[in-house]
Each structure stands twice: as structure tokens, then as C-alpha cells.
Protein backbone atom coordinates (compact mmCIF):
# COMPACT_ATOMS: atom_id res chain seq x y z
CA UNK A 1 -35.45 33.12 58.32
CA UNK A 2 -37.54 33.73 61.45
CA UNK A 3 -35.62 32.61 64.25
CA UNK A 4 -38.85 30.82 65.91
CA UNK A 5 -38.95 28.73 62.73
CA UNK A 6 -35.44 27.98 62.44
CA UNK A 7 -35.19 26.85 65.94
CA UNK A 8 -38.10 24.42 65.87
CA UNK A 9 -36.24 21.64 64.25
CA UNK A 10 -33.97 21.37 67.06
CA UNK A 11 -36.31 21.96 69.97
CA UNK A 12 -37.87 19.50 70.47
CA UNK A 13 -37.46 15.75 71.36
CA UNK A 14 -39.84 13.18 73.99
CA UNK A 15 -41.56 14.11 76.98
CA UNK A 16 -41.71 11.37 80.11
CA UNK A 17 -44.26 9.38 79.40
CA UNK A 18 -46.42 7.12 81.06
CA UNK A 19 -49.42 4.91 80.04
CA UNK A 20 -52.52 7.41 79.50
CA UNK A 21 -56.02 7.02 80.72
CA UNK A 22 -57.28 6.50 77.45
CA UNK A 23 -57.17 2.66 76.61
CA UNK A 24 -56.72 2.97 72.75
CA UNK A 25 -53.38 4.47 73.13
CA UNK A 26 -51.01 1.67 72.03
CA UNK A 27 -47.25 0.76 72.69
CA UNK A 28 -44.02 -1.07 70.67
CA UNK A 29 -42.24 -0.97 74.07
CA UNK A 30 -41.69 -4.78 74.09
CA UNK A 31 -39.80 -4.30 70.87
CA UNK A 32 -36.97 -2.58 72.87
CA UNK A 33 -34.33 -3.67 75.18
CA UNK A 34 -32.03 -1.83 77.21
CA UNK A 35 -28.33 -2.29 76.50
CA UNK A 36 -26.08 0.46 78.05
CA UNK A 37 -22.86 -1.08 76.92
CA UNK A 38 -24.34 0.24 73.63
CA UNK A 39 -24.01 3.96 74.93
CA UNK A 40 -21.08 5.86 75.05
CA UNK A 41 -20.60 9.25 76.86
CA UNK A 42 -18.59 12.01 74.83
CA UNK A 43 -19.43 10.40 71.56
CA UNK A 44 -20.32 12.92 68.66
CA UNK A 45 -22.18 11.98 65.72
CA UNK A 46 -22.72 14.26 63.17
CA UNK A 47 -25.18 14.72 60.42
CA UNK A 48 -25.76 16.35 57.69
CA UNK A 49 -29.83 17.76 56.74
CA UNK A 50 -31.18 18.38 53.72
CA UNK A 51 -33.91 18.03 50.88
CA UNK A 52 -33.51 14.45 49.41
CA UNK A 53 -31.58 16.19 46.23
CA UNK A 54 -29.23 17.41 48.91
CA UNK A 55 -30.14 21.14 48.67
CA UNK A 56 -30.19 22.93 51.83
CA UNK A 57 -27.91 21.44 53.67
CA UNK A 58 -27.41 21.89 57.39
CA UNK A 59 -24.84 20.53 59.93
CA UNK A 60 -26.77 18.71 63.26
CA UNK A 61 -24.32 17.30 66.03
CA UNK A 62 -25.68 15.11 68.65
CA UNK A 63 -23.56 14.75 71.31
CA UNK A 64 -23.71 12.26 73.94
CA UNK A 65 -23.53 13.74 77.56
CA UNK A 66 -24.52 11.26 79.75
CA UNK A 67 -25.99 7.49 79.45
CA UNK A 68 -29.64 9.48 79.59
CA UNK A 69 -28.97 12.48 77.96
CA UNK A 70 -28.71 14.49 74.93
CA UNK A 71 -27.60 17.47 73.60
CA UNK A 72 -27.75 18.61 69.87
CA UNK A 73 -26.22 21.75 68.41
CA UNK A 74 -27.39 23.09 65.00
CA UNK A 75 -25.34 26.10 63.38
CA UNK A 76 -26.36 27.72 60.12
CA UNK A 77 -24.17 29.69 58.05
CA UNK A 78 -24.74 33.19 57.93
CA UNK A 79 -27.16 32.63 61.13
CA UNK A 80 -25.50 34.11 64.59
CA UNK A 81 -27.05 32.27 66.71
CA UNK A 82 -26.66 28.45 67.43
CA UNK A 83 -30.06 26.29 68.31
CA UNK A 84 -28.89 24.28 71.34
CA UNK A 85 -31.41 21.60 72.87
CA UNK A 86 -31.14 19.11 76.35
CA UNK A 87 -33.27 15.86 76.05
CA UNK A 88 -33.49 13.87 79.12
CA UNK A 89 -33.96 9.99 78.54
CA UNK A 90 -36.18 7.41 79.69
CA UNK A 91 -34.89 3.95 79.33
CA UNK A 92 -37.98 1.96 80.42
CA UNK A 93 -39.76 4.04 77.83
CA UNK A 94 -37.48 4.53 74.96
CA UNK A 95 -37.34 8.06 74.66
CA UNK A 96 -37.33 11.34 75.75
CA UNK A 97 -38.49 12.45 79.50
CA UNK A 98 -37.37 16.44 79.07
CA UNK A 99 -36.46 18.81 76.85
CA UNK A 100 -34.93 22.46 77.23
CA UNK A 101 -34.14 24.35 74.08
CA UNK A 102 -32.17 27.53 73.79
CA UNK A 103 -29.94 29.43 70.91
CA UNK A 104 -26.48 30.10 72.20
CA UNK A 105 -25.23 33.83 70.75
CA UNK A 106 -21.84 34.52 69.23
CA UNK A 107 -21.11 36.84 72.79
CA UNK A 108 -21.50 33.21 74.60
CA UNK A 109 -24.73 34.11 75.96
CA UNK A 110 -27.20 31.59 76.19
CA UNK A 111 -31.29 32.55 75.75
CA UNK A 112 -33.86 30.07 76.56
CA UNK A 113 -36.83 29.63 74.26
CA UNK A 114 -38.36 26.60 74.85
CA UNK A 115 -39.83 24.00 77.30
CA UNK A 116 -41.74 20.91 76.90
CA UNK A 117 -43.36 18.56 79.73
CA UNK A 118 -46.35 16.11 80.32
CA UNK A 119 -48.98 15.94 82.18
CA UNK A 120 -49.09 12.02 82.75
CA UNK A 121 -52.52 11.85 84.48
CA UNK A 122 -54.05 14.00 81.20
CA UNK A 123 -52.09 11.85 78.64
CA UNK A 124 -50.66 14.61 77.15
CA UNK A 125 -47.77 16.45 76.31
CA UNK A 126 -47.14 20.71 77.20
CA UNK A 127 -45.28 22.51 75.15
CA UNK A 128 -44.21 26.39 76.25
CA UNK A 129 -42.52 28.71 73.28
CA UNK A 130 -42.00 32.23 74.98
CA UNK A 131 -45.51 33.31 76.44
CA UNK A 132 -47.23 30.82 74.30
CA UNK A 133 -48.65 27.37 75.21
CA UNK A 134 -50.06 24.65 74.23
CA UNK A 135 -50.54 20.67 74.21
CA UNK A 136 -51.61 17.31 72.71
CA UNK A 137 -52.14 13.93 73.73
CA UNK A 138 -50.13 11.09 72.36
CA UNK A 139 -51.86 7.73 70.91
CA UNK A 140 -48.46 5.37 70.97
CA UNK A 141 -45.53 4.51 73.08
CA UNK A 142 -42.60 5.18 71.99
CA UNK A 143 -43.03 8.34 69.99
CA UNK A 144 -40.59 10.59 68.39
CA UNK A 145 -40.75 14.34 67.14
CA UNK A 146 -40.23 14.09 63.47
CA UNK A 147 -39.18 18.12 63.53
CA UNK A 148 -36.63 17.14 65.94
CA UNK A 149 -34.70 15.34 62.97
CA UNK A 150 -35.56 12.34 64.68
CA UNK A 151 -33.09 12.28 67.08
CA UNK A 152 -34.71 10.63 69.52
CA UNK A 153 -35.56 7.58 67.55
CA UNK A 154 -32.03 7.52 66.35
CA UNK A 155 -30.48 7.26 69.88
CA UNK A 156 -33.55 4.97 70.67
CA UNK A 157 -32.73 2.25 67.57
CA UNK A 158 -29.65 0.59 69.24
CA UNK A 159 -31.86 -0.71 72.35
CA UNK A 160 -34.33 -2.86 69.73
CA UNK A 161 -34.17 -6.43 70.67
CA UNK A 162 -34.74 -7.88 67.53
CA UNK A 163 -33.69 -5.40 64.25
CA UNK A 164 -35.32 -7.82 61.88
CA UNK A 165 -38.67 -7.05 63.76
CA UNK A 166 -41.29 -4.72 62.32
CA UNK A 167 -42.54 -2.17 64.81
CA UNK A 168 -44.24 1.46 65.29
CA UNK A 169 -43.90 4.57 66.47
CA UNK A 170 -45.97 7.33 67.05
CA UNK A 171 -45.23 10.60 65.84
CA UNK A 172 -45.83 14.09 67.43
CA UNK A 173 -44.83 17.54 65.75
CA UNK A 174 -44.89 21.51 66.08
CA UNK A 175 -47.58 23.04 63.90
CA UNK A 176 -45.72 26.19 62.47
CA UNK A 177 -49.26 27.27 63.24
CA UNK A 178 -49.84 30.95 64.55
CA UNK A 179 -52.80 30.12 65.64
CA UNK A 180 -54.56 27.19 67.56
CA UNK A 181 -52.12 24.19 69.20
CA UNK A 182 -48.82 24.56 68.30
CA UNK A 183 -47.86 21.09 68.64
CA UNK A 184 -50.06 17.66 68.04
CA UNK A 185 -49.63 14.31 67.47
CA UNK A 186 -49.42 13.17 63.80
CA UNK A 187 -50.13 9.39 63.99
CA UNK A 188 -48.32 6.16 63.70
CA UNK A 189 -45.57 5.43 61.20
CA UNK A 190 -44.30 1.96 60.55
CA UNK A 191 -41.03 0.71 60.53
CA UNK A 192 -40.54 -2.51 58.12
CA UNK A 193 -36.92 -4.71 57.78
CA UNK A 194 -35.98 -4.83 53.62
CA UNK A 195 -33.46 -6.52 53.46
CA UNK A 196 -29.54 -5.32 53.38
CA UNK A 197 -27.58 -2.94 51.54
CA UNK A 198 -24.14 -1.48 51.35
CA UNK A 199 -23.61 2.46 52.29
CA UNK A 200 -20.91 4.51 52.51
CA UNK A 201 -18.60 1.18 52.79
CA UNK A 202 -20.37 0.01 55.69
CA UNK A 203 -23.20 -3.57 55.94
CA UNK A 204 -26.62 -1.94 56.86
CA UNK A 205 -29.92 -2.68 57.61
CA UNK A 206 -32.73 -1.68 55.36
CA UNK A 207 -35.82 -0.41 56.62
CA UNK A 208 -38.91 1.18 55.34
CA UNK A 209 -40.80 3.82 57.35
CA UNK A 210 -44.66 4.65 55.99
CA UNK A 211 -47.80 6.15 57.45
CA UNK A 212 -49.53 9.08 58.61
CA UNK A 213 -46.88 10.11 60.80
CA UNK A 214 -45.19 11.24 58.18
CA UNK A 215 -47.65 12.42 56.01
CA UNK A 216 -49.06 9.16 54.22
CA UNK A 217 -45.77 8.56 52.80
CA UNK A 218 -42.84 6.17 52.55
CA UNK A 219 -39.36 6.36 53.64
CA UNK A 220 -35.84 4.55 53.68
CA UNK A 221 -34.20 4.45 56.56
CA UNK A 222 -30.48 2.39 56.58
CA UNK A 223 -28.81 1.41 60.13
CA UNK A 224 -25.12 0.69 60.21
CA UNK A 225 -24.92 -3.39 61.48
CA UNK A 226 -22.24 -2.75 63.67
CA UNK A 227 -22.37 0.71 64.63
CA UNK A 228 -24.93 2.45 66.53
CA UNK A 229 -26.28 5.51 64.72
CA UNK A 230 -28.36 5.45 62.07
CA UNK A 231 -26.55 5.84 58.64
CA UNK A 232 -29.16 7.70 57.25
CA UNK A 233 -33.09 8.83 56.52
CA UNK A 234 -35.05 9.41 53.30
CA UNK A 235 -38.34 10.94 53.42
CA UNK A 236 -40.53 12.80 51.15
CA UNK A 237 -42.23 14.40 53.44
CA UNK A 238 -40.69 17.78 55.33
CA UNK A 239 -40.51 17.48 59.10
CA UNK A 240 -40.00 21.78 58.24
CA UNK A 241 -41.24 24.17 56.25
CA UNK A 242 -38.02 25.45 55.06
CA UNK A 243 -37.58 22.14 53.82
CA UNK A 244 -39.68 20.42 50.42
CA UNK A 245 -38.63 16.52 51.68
CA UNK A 246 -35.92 14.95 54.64
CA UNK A 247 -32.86 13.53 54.12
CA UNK A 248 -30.60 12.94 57.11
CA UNK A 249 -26.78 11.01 56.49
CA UNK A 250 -24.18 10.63 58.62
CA UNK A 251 -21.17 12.56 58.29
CA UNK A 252 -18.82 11.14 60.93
CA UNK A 253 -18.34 10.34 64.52
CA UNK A 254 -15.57 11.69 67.03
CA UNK A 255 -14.88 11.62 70.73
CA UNK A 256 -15.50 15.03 72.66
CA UNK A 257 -14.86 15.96 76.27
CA UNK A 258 -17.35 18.59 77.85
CA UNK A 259 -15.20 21.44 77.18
CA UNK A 260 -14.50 20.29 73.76
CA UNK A 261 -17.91 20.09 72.70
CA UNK A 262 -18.96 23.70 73.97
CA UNK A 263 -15.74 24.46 72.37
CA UNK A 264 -16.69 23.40 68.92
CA UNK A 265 -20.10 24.70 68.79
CA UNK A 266 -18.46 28.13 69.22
CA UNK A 267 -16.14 27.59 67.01
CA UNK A 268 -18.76 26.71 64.40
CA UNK A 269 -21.05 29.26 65.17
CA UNK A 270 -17.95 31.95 64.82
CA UNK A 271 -16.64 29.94 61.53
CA UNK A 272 -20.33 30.53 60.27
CA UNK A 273 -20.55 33.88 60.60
CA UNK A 274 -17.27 34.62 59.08
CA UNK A 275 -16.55 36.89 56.50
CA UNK A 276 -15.25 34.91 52.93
């Protein structure tokens, strides 16, 4: 697989935003509240991807390295490098304010690949992959990169003020596009309260996610009551096109120290590359 398009789905999570100039942009802000008792540095969840008939799986850890900030690790078997993104948060705006993506080798070395930033006064996000550039403006506040496994949105849900409470988010993506933007904003998607449901032992929250933000279609997502990740995602619509449909589902959560965690994405990275 090409490594630009293997990388994507972990490079990319929210720019800092602010409100643009354009007056039909909208914003679910007031549906979130911030609650940093909620947020605990060293935490590890991790997930497993895949098509919703569980083919292609793939292992994404999100660690936890500060109250504002992210860092996910995605390892591949067979693949010898690791896809390694930083997302800086924004807590009055529920997502995202910078993102720096790189692939860590099996050597240790680390190459960076990506960078993505906003213009605030333009109302639009920057994207830089290698010598290539590009942007797009957004239309909603929060918004979340889909292709990013929606990470952000995930570490986002435990700061809503009312998880009964329909609200939206706006949806921005790469293209996979050689030519013209590489990155644009796909629309609004929809989140909607169902009702509850039992999974994997655990009272959650039902939730359906629809709209053009992810492709005209319709979704399940399930949020552990009294945890704080989600549980897991169903969509039939790809945030990749390696993948036919999205399924995200939790796989566990452990404590890591700093060392620990750069510890264990070697580990993996050396474990995936070994010889059976």
C-alpha cells in the first residue's frame, strides 16, 4: 500500500478554529461543556478498525499526553513503519487546534510528513503533505476529520452537557485526490440519542449519526455511560479507500507513562514486522 495513503487515516485531526467571516457557517458549541476531571493523562485506549464485517482489521492507540493533547499510533502488520500523529486541543472549541503527523521507522527514526493549520481571518483550514498544499473552508463548529478515525470527536464526546441532546458536526476530509485540493469539507452529519443498549457487558448510549458528512448515510455510534471513550462506530461509508465501510470498537484501556508508550509503539512496530 502506498505509504501516503496508508498514513492519511492517522494524519489528520482539527485545526484552531475561530468563527469565520462568512455568516452561514454554523456552530453546536453550546452543546459542549468543559469537564477536565473527565481527562486523564497517560490513559491508553485502544481500538480496533475495520470494514463493518470485521475484515481488515487494524490496531489505533490513542494515548492521552496531556489535558490538551493527543497522540495516536497506528502499526500495520507487515508495514515497517508506524503512522504517528500530535493533535493539539482547544477546549473552548471542542477540538483540534494542531496537528503534526509523522511515521516512526523500525531504526527509531522519526520522518515528518504532514502539517495542518488555519488561516482564521480566511475561514479556512491549510493542509501541507510533502511539497504539496492545499485548503478548504469549514461551514460548522465543531468539526471532526472522519479519515482521522474520528478521534477527535471521540475525545470531544465526554465534554457534551447533555448526552440525550441531538447535535451536529461538521465534517472535513483528505481527498485521496492527485489532483486539485487535497482536503475539503464534506458537510454536516447529525448525531441523534436512540435509546440504550448493552455492549460488550457495559450500559451505553445509542446514537445515530446521518448526513452528508458521511456520505448521505447512517451510522451507529454506542458511548459507554460511565466511561469516557466511545465503545464503538458503525458506518457504511469508508472514511479510506482501503476500506469498503467503518467500523471502530474498543479493545481496552491501560495506563502508560511517557516512556512506556514510545516503548510500546516500538515494540509493536518490531512485533509487526516479525518473521512467523
Amino acid at each position: 500500500m502506498p505509504l501516503r495513503k496508508r498514513f492519511l487515516p492517522l494524519l489528520l485531526a482539527l485545526p484552531l478554529l475561530a468563527a469565520a467571516p462568512d455568516d452561514t457557517v454554523t456552530s453546536s458549541l453550546d452543546r459542549f461543556r468543559y469537564q477536565p476531571k473527565r481527562i486523564r493523562v497517560g490513559e491508553v485506549a485502544h481500538y480496533v478498525k475495520s470494514n463493518l464485517d470485521g475484515s481488515k482489521p487494524t490496531r489505533v492507540s490513542i494515548y492521552v499526553a496531556a489535558p490538551d493533547k493527543l497522540e495516536v499510533a497506528k502499526v500495520e502488520k507487515g508495514v515497517i513503519d508506524a503512522a504517528w500523529v500530535r493533535a493539539g486541543f482547544n477546549w473552548h472549541l471542542f477540538t483540534a487546534d494542531r496537528i503534526d503527523a509523522a511515521v516512526i521507522n523500525l531504526d527509531g527514526s522519526v520522518e515528518e510528513r504532514v502539517s495542518l493549520d488555519v488561516d482564521r481571518k480566511a475561514g479556512a483550514v491549510h493542509i501541507q503533505i510533502g511539497d504539496r498544499t492545499g485548503s478548504a473552508p469549514w461551514g460548522h463548529l465543531p468539526f471532526h476529520i472522519y479519515n482521522f478515525d474520528f478521534t477527535s470527536l471521540n475525545f470531544a464526546w465526554r465534554h457534551l452537557d447533555d448526552p440525550k441532546a441531538t447535535f451536529e458536526i461538521g465534517v472535513m476530509d483528505p481527498t485521496f485526490q492527485a489532483e486539485g485540493e487535497p482536503f475539503v469539507y464534506r458537510g454536516i452529519a447529525k448525531i441523534e440519542y436512540v435509546g440504550e443498549e448493552k455492549l460488550h457487558g457495559k450500559p451505553c448510549r445509542k446514537y445515530r449519526i446521518s448526513g452528508p458528512g458521511i456520505g448521505g448515510t447512517t451510522g451507529t455510534i454506542w458511548a459507554d455511560r460511565k466511561g469516557d471513550w466511545l465503545e464503538k462506530i458503525e458506518i457504511p461509508f469508508p472514511d479510506n479507500p482501503d476500506w469498503n465501510s467503518f467500523r471502530l470498537e474498543l479493545e481496552g484501556i491501560e495506563t502508560m507513562t511517557p516512556e512506556g508508550w514510545k516503548k510500546f509503539i516500538a515494540d509493536s512496530l518490531a512485533k509487526a514486522n516479525a518473521k512467523s
